[in-house]
PDB file of N, CA and C in Angstrom:
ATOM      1  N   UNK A   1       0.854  -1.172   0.000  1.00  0.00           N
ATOM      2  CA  UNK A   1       0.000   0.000   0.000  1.00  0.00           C
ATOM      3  C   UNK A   1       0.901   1.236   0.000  1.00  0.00           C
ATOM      4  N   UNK A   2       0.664   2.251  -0.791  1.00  0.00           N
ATOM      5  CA  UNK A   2       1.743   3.427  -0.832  1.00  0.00           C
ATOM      6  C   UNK A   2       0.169   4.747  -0.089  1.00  0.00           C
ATOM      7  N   UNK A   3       0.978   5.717   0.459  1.00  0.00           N
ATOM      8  CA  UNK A   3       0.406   6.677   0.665  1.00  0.00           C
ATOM      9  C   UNK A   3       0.940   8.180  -0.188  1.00  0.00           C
ATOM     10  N   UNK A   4      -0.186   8.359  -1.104  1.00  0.00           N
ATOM     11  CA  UNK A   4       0.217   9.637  -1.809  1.00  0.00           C
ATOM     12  C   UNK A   4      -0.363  11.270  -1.154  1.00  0.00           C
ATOM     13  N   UNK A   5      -0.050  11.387  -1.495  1.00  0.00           N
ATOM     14  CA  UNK A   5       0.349  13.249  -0.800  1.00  0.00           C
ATOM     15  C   UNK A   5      -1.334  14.014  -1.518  1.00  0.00           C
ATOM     16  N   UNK A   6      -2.026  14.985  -0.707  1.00  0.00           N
ATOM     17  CA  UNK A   6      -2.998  15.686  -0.855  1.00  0.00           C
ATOM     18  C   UNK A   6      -2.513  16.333  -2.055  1.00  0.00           C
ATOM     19  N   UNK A   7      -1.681  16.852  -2.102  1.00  0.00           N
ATOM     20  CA  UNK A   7      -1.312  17.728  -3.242  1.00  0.00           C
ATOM     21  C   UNK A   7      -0.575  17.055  -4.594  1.00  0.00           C
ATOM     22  N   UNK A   8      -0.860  15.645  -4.644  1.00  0.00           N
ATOM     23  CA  UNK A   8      -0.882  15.419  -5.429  1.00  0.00           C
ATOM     24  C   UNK A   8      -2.355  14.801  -6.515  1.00  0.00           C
ATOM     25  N   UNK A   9      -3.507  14.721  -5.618  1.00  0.00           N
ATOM     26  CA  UNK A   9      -4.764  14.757  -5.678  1.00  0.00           C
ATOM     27  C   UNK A   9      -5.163  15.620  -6.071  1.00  0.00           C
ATOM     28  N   UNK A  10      -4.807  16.627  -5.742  1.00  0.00           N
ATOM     29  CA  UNK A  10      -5.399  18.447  -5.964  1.00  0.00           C
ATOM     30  C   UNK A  10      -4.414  18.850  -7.486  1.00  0.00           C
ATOM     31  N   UNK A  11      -2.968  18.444  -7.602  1.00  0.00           N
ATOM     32  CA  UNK A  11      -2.941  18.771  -9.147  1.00  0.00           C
ATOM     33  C   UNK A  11      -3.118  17.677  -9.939  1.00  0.00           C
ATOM     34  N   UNK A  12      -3.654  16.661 -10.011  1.00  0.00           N
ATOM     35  CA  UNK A  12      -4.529  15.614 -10.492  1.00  0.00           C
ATOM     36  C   UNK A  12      -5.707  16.458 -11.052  1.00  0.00           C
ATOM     37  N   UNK A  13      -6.374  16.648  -9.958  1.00  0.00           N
ATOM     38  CA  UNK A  13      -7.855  17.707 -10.195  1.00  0.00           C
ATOM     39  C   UNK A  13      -7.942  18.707 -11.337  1.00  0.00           C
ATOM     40  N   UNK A  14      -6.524  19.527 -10.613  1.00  0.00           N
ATOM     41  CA  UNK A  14      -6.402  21.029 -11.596  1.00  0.00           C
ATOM     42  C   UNK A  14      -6.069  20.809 -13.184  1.00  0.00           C
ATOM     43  N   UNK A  15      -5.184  19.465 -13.201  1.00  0.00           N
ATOM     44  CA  UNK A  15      -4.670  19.189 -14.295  1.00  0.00           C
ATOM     45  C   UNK A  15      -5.821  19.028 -15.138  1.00  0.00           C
ATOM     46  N   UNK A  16      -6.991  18.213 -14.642  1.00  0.00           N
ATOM     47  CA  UNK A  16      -7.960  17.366 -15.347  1.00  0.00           C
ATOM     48  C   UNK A  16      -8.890  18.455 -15.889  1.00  0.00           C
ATOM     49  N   UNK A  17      -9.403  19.383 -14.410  1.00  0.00           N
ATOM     50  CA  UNK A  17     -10.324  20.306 -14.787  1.00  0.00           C
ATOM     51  C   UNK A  17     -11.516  19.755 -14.802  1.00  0.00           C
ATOM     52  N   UNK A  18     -11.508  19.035 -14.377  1.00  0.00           N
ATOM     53  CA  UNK A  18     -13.096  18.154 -14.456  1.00  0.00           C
ATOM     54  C   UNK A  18     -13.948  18.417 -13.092  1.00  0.00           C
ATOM     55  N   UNK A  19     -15.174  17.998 -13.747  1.00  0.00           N
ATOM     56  CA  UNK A  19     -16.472  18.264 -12.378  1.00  0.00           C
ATOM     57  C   UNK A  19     -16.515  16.940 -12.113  1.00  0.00           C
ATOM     58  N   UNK A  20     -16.542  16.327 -10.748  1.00  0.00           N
ATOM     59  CA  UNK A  20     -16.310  15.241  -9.809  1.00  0.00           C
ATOM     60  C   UNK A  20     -17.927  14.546  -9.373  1.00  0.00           C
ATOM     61  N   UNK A  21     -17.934  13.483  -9.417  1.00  0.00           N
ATOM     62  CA  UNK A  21     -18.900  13.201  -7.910  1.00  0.00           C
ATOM     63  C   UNK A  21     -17.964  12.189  -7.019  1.00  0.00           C
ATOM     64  N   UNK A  22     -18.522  11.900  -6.160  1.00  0.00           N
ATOM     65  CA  UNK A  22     -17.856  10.697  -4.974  1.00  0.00           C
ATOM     66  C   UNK A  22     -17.300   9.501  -5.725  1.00  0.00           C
ATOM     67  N   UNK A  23     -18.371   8.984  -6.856  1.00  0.00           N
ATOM     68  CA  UNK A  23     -17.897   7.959  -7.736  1.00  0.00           C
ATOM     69  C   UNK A  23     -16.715   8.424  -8.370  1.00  0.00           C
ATOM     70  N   UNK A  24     -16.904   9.110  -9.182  1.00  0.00           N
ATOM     71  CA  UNK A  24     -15.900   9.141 -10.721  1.00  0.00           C
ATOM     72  C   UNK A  24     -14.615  10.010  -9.793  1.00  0.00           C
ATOM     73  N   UNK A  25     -14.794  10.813  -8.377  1.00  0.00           N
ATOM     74  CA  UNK A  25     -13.522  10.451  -7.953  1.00  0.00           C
ATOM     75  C   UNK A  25     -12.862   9.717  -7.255  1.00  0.00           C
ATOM     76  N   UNK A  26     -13.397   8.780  -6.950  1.00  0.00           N
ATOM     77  CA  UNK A  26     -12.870   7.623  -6.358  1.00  0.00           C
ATOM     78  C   UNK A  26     -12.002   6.529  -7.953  1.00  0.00           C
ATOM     79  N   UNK A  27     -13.127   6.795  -8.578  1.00  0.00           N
ATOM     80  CA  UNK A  27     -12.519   6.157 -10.474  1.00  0.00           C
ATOM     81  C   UNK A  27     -11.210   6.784 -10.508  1.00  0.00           C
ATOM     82  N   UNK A  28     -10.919   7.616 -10.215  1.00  0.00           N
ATOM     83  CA  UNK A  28      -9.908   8.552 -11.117  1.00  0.00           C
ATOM     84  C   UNK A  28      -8.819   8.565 -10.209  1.00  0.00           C
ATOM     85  N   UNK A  29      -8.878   8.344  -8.334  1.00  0.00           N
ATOM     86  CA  UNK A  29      -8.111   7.867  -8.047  1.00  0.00           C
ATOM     87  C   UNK A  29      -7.710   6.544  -7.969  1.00  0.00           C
ATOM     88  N   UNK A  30      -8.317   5.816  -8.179  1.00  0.00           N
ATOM     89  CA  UNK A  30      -7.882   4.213  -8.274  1.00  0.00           C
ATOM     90  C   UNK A  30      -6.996   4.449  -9.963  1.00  0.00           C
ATOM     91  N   UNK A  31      -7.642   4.946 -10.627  1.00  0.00           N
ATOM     92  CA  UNK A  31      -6.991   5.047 -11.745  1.00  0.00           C
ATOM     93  C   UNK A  31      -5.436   5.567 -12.190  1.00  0.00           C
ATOM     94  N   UNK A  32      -5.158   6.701 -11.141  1.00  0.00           N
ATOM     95  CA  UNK A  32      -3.634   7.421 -11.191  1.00  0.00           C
ATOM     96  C   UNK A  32      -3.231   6.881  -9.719  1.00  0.00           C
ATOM     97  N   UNK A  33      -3.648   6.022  -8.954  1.00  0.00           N
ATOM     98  CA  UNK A  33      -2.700   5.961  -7.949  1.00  0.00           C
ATOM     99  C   UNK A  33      -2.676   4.586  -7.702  1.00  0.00           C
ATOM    100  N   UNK A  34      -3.836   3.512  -7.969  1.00  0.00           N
ATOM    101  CA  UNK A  34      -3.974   2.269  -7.988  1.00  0.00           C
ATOM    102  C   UNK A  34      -4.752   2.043  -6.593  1.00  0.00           C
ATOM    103  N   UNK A  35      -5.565   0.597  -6.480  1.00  0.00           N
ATOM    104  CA  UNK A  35      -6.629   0.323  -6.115  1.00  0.00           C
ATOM    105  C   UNK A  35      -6.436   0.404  -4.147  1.00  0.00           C
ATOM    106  N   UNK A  36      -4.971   0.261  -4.382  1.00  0.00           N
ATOM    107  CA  UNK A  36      -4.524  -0.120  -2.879  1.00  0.00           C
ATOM    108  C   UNK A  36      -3.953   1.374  -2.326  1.00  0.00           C
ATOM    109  N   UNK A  37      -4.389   2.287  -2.851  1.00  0.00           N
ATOM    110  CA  UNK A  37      -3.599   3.373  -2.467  1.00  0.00           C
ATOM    111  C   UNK A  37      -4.218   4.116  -1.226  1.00  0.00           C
ATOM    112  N   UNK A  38      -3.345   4.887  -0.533  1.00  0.00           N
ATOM    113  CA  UNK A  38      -3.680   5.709   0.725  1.00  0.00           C
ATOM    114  C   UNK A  38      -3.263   7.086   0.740  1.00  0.00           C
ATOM    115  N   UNK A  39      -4.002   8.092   1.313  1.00  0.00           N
ATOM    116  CA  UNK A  39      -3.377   9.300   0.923  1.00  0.00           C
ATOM    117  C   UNK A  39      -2.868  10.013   2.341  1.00  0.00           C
ATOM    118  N   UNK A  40      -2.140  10.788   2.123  1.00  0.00           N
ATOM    119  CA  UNK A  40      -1.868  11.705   3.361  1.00  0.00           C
ATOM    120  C   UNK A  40      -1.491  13.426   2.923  1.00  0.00           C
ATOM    121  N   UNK A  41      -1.669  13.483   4.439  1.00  0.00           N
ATOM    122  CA  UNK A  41      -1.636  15.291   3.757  1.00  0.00           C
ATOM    123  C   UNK A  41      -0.624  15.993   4.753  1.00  0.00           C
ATOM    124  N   UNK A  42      -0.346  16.781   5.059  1.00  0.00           N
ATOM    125  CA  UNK A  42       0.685  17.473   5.965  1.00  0.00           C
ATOM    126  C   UNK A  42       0.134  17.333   7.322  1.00  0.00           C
ATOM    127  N   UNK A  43      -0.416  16.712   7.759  1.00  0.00           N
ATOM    128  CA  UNK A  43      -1.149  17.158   8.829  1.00  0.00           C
ATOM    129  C   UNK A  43      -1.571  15.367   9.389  1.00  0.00           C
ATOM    130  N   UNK A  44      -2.635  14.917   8.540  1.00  0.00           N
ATOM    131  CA  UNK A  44      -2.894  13.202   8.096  1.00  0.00           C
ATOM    132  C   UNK A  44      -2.293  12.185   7.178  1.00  0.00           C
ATOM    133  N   UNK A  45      -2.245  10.651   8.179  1.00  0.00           N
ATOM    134  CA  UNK A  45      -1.295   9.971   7.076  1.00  0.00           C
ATOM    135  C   UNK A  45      -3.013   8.628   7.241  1.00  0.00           C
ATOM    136  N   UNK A  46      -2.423   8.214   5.946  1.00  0.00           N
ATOM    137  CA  UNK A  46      -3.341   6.427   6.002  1.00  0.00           C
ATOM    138  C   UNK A  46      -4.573   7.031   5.145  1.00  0.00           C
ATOM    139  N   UNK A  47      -5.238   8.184   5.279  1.00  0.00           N
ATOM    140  CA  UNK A  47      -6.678   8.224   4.656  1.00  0.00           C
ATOM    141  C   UNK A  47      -7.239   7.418   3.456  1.00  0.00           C
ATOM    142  N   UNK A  48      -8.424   7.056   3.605  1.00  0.00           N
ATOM    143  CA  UNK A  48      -9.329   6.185   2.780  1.00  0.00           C
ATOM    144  C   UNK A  48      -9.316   7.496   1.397  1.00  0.00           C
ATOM    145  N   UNK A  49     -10.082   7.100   0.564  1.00  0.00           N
ATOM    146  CA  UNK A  49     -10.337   8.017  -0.952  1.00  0.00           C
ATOM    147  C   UNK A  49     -11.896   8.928  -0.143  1.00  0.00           C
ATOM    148  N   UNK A  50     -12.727   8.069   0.782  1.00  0.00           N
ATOM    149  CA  UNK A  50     -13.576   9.066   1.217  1.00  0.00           C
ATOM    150  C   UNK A  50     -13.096  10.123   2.462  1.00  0.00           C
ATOM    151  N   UNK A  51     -12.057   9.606   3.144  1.00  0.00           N
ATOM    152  CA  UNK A  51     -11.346  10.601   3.936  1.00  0.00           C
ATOM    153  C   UNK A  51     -10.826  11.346   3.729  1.00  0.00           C
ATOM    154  N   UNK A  52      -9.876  10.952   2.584  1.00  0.00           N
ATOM    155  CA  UNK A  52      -9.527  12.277   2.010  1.00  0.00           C
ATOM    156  C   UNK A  52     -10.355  13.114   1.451  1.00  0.00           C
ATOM    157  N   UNK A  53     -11.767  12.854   0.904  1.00  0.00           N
ATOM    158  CA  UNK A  53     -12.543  13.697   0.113  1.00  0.00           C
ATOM    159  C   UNK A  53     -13.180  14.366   1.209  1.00  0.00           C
ATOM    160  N   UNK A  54     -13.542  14.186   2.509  1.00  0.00           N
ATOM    161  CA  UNK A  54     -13.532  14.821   3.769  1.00  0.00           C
ATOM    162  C   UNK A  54     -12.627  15.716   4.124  1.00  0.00           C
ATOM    163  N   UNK A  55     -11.603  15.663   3.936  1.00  0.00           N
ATOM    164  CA  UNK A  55     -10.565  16.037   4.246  1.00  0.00           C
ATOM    165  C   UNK A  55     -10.208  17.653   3.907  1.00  0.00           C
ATOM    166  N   UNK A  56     -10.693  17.062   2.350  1.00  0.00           N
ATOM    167  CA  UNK A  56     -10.492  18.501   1.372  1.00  0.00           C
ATOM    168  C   UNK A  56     -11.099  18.845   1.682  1.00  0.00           C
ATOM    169  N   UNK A  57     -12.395  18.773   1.780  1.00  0.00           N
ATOM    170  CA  UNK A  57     -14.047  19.182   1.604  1.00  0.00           C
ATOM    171  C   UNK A  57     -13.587  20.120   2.618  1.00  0.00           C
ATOM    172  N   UNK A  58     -13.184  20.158   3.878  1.00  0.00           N
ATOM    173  CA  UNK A  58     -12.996  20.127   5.060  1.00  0.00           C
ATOM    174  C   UNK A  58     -12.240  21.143   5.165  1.00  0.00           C
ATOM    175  N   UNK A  59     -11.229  21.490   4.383  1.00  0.00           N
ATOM    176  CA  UNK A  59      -9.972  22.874   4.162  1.00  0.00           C
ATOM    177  C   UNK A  59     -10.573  24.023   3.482  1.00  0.00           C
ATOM    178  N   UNK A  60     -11.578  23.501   2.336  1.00  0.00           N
ATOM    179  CA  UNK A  60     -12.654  24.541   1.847  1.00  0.00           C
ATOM    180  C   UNK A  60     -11.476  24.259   0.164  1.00  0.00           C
ATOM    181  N   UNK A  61     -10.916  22.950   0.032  1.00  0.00           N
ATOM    182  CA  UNK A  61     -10.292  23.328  -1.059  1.00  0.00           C
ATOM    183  C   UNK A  61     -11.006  22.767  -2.386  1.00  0.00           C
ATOM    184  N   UNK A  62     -12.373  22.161  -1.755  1.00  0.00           N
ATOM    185  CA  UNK A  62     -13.464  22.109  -3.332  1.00  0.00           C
ATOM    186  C   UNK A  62     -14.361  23.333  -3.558  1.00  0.00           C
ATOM    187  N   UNK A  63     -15.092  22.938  -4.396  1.00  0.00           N
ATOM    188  CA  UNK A  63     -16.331  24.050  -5.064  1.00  0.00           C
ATOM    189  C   UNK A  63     -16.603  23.083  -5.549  1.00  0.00           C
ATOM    190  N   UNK A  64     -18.362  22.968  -4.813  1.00  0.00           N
ATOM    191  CA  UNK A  64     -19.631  22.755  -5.099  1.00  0.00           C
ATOM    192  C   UNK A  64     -19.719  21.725  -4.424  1.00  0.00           C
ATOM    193  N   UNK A  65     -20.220  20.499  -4.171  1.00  0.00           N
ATOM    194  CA  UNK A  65     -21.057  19.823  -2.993  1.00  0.00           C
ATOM    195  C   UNK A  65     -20.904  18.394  -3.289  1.00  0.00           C
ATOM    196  N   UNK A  66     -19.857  17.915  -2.403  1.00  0.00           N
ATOM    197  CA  UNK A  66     -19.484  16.386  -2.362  1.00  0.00           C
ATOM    198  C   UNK A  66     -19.936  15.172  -2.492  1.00  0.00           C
ATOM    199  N   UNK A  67     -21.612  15.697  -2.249  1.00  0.00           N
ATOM    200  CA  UNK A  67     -22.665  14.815  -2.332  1.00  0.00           C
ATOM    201  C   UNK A  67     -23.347  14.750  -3.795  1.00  0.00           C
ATOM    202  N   UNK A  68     -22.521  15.768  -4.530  1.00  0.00           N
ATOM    203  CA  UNK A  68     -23.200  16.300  -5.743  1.00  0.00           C
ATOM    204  C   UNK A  68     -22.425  16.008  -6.297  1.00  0.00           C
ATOM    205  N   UNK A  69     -21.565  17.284  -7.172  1.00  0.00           N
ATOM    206  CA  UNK A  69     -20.817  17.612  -8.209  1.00  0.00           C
ATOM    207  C   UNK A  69     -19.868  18.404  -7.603  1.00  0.00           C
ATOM    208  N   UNK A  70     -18.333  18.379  -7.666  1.00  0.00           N
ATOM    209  CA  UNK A  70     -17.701  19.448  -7.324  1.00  0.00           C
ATOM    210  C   UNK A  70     -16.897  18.995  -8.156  1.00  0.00           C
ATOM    211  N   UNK A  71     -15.267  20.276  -7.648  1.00  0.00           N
ATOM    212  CA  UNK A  71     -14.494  19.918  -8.061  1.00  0.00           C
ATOM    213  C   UNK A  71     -13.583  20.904  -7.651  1.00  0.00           C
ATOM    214  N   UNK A  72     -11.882  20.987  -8.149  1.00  0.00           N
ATOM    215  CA  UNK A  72     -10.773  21.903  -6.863  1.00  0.00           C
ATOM    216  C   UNK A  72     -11.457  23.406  -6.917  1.00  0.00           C
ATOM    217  N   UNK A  73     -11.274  23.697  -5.948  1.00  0.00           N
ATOM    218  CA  UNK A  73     -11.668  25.386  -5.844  1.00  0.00           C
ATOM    219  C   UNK A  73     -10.612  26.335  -5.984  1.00  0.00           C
ATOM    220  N   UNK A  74     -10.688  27.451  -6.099  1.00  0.00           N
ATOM    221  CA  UNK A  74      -9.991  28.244  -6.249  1.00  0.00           C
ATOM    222  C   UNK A  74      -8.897  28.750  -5.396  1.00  0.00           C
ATOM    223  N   UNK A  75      -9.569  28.319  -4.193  1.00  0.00           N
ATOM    224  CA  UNK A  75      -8.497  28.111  -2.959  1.00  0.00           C
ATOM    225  C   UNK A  75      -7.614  26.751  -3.001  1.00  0.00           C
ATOM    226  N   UNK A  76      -7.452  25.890  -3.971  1.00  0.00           N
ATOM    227  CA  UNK A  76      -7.195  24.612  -3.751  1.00  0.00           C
ATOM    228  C   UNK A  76      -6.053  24.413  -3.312  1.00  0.00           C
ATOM    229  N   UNK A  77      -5.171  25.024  -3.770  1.00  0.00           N
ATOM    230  CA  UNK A  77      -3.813  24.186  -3.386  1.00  0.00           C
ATOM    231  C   UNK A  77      -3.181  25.596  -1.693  1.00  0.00           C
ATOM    232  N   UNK A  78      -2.204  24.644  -1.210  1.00  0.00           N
ATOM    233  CA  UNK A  78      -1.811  25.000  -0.037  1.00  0.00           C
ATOM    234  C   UNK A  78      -1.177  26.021   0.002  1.00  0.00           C
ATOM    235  N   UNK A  79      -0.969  27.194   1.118  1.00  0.00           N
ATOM    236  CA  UNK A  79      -0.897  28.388   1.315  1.00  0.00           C
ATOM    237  C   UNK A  79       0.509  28.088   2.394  1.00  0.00           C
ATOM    238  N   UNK A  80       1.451  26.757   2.525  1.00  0.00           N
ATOM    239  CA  UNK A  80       2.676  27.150   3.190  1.00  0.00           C
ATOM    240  C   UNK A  80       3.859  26.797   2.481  1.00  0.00           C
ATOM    241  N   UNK A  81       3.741  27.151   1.019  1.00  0.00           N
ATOM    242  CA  UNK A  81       5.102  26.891   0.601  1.00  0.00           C
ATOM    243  C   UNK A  81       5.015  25.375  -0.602  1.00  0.00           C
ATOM    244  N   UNK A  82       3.898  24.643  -0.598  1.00  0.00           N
ATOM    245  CA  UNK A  82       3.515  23.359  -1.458  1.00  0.00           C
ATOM    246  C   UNK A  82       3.145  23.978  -3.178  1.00  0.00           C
TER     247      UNK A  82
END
């Protein structure tokens, strides 16, 4: 199991430009990181694909509604130097 980095999720996102739901991003990370993957962020290590989508949700670094459609916000990426 490898653990990949928040910010590499978030320029995944930016790169893609795409509008998200819970499914197709959970697709898209199994897809660039593989099925067994774990993420961590500066702060959290181990997170699930829905923890991390908590996670973000959680920093304010999506736009529009997790339960819906979102995708990175304009605030997305990190404000200490990442």
């Amino acid at each position: 199991m490898s653990d990949h980095h928040a910010h590499e999720v978030m320029q995944m996102m930016a790169d893609s430009g795409a509008d998200y739901t819970r499914e197709t991003f959970k697709a898209a990370l199994v897809d660039r990181f593989g099925s067994d993957a774990t993420f961590c962020s500066c702060s959290r290590a181990g997170m699930t694909a829905d923890e991390l989508l908590a996670f973000l949700s959680g920093r304010g670094k999506l736009a529009g509604d997790i339960d819906g459609t979102f995708r990175l916000g304009v605030a997305g990426h990190c404000g200490h130097g990442h």
